[in-house]
C-alpha atoms as a PDB file:
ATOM      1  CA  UNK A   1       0.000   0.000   0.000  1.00  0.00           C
ATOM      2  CA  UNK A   2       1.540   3.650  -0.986  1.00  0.00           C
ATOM      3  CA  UNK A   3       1.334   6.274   1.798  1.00  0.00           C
ATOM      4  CA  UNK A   4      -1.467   8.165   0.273  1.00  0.00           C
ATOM      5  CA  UNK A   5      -3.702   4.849   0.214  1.00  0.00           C
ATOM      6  CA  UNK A   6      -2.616   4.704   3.748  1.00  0.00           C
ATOM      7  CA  UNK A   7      -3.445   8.401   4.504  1.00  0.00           C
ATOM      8  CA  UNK A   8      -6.736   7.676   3.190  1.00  0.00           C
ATOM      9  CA  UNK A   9      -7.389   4.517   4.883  1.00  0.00           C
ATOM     10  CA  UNK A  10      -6.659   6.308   8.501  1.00  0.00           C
ATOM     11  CA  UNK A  11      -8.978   9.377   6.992  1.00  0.00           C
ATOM     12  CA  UNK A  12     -12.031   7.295   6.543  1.00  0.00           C
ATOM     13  CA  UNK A  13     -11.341   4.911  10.232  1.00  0.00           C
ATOM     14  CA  UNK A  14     -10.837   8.563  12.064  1.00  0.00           C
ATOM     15  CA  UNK A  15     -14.510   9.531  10.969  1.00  0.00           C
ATOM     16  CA  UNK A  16     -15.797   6.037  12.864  1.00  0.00           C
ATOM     17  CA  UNK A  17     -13.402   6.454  16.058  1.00  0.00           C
ATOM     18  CA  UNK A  18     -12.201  10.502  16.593  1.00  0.00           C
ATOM     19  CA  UNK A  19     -15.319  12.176  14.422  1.00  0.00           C
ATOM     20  CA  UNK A  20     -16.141  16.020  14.225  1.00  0.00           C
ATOM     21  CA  UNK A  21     -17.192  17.206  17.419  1.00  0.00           C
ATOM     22  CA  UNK A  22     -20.653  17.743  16.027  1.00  0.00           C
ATOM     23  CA  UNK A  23     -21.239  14.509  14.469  1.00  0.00           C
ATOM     24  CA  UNK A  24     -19.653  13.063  17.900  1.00  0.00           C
ATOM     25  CA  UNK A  25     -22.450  15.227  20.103  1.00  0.00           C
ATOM     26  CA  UNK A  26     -25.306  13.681  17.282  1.00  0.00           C
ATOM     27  CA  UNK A  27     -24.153  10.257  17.447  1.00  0.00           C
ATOM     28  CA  UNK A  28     -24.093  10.572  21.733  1.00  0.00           C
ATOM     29  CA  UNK A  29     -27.700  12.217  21.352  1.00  0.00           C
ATOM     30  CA  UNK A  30     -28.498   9.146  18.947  1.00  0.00           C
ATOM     31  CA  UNK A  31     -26.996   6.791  21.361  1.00  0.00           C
ATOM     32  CA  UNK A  32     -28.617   8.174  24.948  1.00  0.00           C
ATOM     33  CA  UNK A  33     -32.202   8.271  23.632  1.00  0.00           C
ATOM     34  CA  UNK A  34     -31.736   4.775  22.435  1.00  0.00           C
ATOM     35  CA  UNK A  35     -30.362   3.923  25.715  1.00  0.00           C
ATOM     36  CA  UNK A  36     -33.446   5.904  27.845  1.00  0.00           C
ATOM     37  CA  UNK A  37     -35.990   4.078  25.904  1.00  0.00           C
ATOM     38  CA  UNK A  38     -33.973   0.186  26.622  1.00  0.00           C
ATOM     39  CA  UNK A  39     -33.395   0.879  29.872  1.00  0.00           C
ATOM     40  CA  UNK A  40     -37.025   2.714  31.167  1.00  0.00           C
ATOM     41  CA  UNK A  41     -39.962   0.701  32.003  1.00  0.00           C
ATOM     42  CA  UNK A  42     -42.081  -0.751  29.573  1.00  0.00           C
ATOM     43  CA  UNK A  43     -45.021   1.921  29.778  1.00  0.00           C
ATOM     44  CA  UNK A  44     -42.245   4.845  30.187  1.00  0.00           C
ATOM     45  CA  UNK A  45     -40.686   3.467  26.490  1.00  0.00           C
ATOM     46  CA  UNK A  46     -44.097   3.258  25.263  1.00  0.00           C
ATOM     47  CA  UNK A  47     -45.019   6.839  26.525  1.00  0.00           C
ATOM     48  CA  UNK A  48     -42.182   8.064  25.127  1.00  0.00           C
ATOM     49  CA  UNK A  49     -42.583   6.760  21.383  1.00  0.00           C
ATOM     50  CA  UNK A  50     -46.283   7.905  21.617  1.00  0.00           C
ATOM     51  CA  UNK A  51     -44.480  11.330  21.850  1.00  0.00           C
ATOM     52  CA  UNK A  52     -41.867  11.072  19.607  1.00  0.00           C
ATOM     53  CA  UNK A  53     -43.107   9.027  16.538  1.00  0.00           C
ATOM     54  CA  UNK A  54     -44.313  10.387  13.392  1.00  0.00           C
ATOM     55  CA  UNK A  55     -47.846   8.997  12.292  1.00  0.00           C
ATOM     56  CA  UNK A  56     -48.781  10.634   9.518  1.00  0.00           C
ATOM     57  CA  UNK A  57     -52.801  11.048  10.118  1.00  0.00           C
ATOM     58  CA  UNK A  58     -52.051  12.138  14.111  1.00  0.00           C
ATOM     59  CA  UNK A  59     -49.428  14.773  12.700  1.00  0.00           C
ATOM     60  CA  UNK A  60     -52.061  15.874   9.822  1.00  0.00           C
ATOM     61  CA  UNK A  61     -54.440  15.926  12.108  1.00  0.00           C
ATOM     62  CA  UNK A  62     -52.976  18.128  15.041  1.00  0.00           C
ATOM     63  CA  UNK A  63     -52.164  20.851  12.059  1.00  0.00           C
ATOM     64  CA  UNK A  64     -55.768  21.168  10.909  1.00  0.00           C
ATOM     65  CA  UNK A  65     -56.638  21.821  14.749  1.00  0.00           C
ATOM     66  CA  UNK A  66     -53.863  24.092  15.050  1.00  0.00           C
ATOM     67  CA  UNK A  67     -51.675  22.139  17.557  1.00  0.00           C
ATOM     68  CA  UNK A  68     -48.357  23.425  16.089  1.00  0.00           C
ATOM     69  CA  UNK A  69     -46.556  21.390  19.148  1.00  0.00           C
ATOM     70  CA  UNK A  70     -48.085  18.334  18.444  1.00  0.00           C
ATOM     71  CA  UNK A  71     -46.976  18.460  14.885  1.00  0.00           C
ATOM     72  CA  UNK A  72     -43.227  20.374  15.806  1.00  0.00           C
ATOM     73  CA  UNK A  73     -42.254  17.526  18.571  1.00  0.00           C
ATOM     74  CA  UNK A  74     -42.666  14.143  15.993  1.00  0.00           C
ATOM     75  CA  UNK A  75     -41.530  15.767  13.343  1.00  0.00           C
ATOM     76  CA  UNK A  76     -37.966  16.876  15.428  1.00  0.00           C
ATOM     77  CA  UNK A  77     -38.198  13.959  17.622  1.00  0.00           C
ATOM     78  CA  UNK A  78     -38.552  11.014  15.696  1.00  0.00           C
ATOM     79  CA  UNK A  79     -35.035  11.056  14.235  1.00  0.00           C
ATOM     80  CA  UNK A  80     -33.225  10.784  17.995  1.00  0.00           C
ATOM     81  CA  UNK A  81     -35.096   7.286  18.835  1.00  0.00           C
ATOM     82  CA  UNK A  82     -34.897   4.179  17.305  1.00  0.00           C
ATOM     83  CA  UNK A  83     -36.624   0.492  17.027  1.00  0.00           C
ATOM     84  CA  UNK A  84     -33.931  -1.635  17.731  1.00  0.00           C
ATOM     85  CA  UNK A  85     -29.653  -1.991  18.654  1.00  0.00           C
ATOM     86  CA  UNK A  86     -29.312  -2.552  14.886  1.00  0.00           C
ATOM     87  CA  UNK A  87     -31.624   0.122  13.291  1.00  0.00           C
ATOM     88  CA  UNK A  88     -29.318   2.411  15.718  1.00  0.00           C
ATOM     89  CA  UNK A  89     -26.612   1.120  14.615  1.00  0.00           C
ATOM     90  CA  UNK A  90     -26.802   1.368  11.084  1.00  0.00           C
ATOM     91  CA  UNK A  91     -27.958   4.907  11.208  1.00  0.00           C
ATOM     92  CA  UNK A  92     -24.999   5.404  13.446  1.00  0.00           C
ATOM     93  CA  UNK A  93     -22.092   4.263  11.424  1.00  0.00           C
ATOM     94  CA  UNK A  94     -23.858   6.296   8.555  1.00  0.00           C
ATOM     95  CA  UNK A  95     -23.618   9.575  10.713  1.00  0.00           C
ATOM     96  CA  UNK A  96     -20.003   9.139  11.517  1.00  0.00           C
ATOM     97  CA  UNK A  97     -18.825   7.903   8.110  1.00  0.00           C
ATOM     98  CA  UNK A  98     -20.773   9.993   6.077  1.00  0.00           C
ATOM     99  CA  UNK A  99     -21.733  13.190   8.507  1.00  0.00           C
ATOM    100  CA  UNK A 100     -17.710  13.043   9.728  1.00  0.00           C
ATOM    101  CA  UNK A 101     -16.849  13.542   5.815  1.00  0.00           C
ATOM    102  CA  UNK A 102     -19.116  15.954   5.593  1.00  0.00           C
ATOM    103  CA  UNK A 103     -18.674  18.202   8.626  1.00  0.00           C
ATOM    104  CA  UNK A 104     -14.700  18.342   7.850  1.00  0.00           C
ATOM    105  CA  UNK A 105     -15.549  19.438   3.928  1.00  0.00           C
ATOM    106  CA  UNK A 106     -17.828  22.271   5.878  1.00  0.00           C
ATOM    107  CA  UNK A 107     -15.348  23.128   8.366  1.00  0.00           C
ATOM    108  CA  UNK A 108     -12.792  23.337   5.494  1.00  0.00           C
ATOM    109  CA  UNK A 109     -14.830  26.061   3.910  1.00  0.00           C
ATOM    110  CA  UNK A 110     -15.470  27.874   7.494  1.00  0.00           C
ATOM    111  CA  UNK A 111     -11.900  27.698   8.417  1.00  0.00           C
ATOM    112  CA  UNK A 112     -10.820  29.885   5.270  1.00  0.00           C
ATOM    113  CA  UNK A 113     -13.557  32.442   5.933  1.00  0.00           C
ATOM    114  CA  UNK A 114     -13.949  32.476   9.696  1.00  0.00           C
ATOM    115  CA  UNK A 115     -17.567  31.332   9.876  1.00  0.00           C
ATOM    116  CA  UNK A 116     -19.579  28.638  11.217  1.00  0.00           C
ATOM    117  CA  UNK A 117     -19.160  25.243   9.910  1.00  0.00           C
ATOM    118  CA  UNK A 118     -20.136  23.323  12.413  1.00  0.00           C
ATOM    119  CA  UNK A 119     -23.833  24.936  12.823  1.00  0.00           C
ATOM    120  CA  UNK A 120     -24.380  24.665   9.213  1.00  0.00           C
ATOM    121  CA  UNK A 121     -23.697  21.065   9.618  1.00  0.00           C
ATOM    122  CA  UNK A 122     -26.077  20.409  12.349  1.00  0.00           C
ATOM    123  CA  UNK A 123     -28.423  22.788  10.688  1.00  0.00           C
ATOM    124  CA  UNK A 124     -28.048  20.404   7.564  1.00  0.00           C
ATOM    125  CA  UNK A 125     -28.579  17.568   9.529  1.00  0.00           C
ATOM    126  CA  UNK A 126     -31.761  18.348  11.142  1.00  0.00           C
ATOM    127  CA  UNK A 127     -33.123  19.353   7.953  1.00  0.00           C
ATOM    128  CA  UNK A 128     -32.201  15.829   5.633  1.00  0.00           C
ATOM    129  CA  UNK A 129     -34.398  14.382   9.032  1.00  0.00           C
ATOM    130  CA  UNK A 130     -37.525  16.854   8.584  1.00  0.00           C
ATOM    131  CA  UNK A 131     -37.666  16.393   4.578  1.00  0.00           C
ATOM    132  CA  UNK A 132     -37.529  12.797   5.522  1.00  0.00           C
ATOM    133  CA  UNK A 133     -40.319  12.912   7.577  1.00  0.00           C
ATOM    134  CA  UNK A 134     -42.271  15.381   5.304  1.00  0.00           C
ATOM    135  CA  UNK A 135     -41.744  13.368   2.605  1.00  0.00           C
ATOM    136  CA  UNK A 136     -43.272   9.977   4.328  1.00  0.00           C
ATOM    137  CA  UNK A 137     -46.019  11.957   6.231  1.00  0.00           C
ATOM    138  CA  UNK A 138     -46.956  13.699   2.259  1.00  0.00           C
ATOM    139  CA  UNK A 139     -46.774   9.753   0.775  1.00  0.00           C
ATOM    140  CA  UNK A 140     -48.846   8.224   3.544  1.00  0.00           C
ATOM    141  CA  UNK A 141     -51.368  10.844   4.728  1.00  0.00           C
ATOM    142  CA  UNK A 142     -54.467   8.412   5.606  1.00  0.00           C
ATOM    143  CA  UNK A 143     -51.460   6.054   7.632  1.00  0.00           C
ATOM    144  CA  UNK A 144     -51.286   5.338  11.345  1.00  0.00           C
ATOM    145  CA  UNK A 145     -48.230   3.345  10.591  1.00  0.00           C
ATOM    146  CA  UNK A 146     -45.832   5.789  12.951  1.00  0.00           C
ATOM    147  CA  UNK A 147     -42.037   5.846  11.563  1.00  0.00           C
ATOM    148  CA  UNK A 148     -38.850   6.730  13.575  1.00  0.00           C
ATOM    149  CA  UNK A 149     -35.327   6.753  13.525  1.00  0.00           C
ATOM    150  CA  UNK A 150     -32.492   8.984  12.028  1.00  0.00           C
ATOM    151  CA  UNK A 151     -32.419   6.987   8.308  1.00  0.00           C
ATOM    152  CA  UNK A 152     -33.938  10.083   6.867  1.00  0.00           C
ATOM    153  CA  UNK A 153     -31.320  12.568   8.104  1.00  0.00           C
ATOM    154  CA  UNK A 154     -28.171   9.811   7.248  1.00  0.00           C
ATOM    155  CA  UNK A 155     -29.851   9.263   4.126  1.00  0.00           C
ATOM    156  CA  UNK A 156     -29.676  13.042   3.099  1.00  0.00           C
ATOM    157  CA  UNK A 157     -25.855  13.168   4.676  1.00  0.00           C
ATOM    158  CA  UNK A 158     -24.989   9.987   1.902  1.00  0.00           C
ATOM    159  CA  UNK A 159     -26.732  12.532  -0.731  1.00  0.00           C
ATOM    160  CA  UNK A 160     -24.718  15.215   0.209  1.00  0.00           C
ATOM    161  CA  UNK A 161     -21.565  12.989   0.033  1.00  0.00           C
ATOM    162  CA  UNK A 162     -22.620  11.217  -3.619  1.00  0.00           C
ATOM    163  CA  UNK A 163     -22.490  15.200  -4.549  1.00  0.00           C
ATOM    164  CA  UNK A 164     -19.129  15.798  -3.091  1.00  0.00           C
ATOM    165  CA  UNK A 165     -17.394  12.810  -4.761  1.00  0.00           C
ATOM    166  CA  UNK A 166     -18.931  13.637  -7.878  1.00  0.00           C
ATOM    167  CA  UNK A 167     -18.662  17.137  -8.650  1.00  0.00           C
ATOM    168  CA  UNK A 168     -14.832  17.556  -6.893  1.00  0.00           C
ATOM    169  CA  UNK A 169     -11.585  16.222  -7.416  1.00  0.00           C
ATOM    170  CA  UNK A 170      -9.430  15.031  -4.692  1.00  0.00           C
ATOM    171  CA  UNK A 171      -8.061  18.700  -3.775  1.00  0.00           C
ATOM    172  CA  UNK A 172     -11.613  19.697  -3.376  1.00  0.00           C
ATOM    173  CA  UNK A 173     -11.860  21.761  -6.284  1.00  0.00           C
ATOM    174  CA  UNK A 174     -14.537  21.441  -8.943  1.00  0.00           C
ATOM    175  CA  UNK A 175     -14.465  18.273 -11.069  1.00  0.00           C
ATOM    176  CA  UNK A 176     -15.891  17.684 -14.493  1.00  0.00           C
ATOM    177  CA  UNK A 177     -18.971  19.740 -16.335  1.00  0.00           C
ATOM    178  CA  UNK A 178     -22.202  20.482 -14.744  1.00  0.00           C
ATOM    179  CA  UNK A 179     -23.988  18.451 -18.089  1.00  0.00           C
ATOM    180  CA  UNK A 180     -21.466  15.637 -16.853  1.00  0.00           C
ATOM    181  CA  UNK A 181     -22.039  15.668 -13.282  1.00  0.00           C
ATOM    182  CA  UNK A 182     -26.016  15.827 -13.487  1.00  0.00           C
ATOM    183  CA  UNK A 183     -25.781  12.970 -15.848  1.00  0.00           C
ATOM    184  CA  UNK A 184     -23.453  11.045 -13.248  1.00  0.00           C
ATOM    185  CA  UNK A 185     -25.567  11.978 -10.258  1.00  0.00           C
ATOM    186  CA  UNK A 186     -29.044  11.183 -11.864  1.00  0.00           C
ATOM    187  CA  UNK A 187     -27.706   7.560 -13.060  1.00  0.00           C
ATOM    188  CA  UNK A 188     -26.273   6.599  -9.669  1.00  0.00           C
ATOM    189  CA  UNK A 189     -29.447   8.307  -7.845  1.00  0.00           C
ATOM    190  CA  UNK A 190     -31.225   5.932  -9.984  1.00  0.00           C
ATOM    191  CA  UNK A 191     -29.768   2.797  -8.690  1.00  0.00           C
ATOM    192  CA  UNK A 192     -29.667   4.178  -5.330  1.00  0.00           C
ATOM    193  CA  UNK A 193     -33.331   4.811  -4.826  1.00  0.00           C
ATOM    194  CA  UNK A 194     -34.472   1.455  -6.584  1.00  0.00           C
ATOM    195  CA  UNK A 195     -31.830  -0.296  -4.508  1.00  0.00           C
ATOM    196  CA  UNK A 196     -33.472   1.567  -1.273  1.00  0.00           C
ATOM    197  CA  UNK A 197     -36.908   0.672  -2.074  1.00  0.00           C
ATOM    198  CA  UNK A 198     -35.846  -3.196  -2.635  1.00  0.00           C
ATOM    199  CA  UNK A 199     -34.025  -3.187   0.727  1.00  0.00           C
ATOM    200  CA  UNK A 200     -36.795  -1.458   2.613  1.00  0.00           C
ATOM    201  CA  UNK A 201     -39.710  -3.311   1.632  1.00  0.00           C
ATOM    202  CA  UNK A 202     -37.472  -6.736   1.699  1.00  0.00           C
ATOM    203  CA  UNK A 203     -37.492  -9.509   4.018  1.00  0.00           C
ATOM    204  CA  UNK A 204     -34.439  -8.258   5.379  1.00  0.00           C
ATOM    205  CA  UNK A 205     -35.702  -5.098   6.558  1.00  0.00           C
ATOM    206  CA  UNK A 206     -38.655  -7.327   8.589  1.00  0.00           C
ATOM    207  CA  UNK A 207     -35.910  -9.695   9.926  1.00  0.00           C
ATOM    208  CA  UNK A 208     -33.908  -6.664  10.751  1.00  0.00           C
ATOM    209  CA  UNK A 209     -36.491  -4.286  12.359  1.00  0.00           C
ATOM    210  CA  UNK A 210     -39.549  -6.196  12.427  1.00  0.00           C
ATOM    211  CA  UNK A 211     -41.300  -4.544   9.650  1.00  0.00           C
ATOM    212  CA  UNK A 212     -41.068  -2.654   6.251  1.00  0.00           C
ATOM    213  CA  UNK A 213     -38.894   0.486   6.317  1.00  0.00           C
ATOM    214  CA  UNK A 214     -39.801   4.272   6.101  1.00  0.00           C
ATOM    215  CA  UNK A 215     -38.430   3.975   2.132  1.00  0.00           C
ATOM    216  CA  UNK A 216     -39.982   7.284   1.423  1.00  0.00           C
ATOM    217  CA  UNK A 217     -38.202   9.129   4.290  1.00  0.00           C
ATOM    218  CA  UNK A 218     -34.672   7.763   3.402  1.00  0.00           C
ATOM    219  CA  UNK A 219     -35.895   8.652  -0.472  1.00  0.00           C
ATOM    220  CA  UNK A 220     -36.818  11.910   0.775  1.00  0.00           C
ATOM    221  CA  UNK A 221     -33.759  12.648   2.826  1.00  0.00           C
ATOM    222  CA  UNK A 222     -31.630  11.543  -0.061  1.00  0.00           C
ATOM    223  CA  UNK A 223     -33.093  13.651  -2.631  1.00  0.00           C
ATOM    224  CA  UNK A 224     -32.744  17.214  -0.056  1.00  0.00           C
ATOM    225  CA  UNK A 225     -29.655  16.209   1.154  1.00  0.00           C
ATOM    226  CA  UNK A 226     -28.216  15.611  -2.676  1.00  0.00           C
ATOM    227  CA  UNK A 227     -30.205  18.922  -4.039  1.00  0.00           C
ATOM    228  CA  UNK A 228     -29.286  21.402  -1.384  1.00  0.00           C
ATOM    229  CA  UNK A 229     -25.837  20.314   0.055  1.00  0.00           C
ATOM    230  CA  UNK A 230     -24.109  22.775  -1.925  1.00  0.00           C
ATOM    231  CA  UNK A 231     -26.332  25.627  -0.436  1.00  0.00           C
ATOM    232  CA  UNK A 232     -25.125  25.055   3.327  1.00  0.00           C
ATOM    233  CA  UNK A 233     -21.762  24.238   1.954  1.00  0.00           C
ATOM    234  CA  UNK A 234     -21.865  27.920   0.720  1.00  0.00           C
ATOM    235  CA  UNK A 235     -23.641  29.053   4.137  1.00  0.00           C
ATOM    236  CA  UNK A 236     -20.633  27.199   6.212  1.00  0.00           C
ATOM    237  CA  UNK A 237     -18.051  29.292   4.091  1.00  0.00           C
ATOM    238  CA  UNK A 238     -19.705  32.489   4.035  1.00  0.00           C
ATOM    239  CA  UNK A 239     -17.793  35.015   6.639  1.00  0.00           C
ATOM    240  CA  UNK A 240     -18.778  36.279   9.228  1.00  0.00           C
END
């Protein structure tokens, strides 16, 4: 192996075991909720997902009355809690793999203009999670099926990192033409959205978590997170 296969290889196994401290604080929120939920009594875990999950027809519902709360605490809530050890960690070692390559590209860009990197990469974060969620709660308005878990959000962060390794070379500077790079995105965007629906609504997904997957929240989250990672990219680099 040449040093700069090397250099890589400890690059990518950093963003698992030392990761950005925001991706670190995400994955620790990811990790404690899981762990309140396992450890509390039965009806205290069962309380708490009544609070936190998004049904679709509750959340629909609670808008038309005008419960804004109601609709605000699912919606932000649902992406901190999860079914099972491996749903969380799955959606873990997609934070720190792909939120860790992330954050660093966005603290790149902050460090050469003094501004905020790491808010625009939890701002990012939170917002791959709400599309996700708007996007199953819009595909599944009559459903009392609730979803959670932070596949939505982690889906939008492997958008946003399909965009990176697409459109830049390895020195971070743009790659390729924009006719090029749309083409290249689309086709792979293709297979990864067919591939997600096949693994979602698989056997594997009921052996795994016990039921079907949210495949319109991680389509959702994938699709934001691909379309508007280069706006907080610009927002991280933009000086104070």
């Amino acid at each position: 192996m040449t040093k700069p296969e090397a250099e890589t290889g400890e690059r990518w196994t950093s963003l698992l075991f030392d990761p950005p401290n925001p991706v670190a604080a995400i994955a620790t929120a990811l990790t404690l909720a899981h762990l309140v939920v396992v450890l509390a009594p039965h009806r205290v875990a069962a309380r708490i997902w009544r609070l936190f999950d998004l049904a679709p027809s509750q959340v629909l519902r609670a808008a038309s009355e005008g419960e804004y709360l109601n609709v605000a605490r699912p919606f932000l809530g649902h992406m901190f809690f999860h079914v099972n050890l491996p749903h969380l960690l799955i959606n873990l070692a997609a934070v720190l793999v792909f939120g860790g390559f992330l954050c660093r590209e966005m603290e790149t860009q902050a460090s050469e203009r003094k501004s905020d990197g790491p808010a625009a990469f939890i701002a990012f974060f939170v917002l791959c999670g709400l599309a996700g969620g708007l996007a199953y709660v819009m595909t599944a308005q009559a459903g009392s099926t609730p979803m959670i878990g932070a596949s939505g959000a982690a889906a939008g962060l492997a958008g946003a990192s399909l965009w990176v390794f697409v459109t830049r070379d390895s020195d971070g500077r743009p790659s390729g033409g924009v006719a090029r790079n749309a083409a290249i995105l689309a086709l792979i965007s293709v297979i990864v959205i067919s591939l997600s629906f096949f693994l979602d609504t698989s056997k594997l997904s009921r052996f795994l978590f016990g039921s079907i997957s949210a495949w319109q929240a991680h389509i959702g989250g994938y699709v934001f997170g691909l379309a508007s990672y280069p706006l907080f990219e610009r927002f991280a680099g933009r000086g104070r």
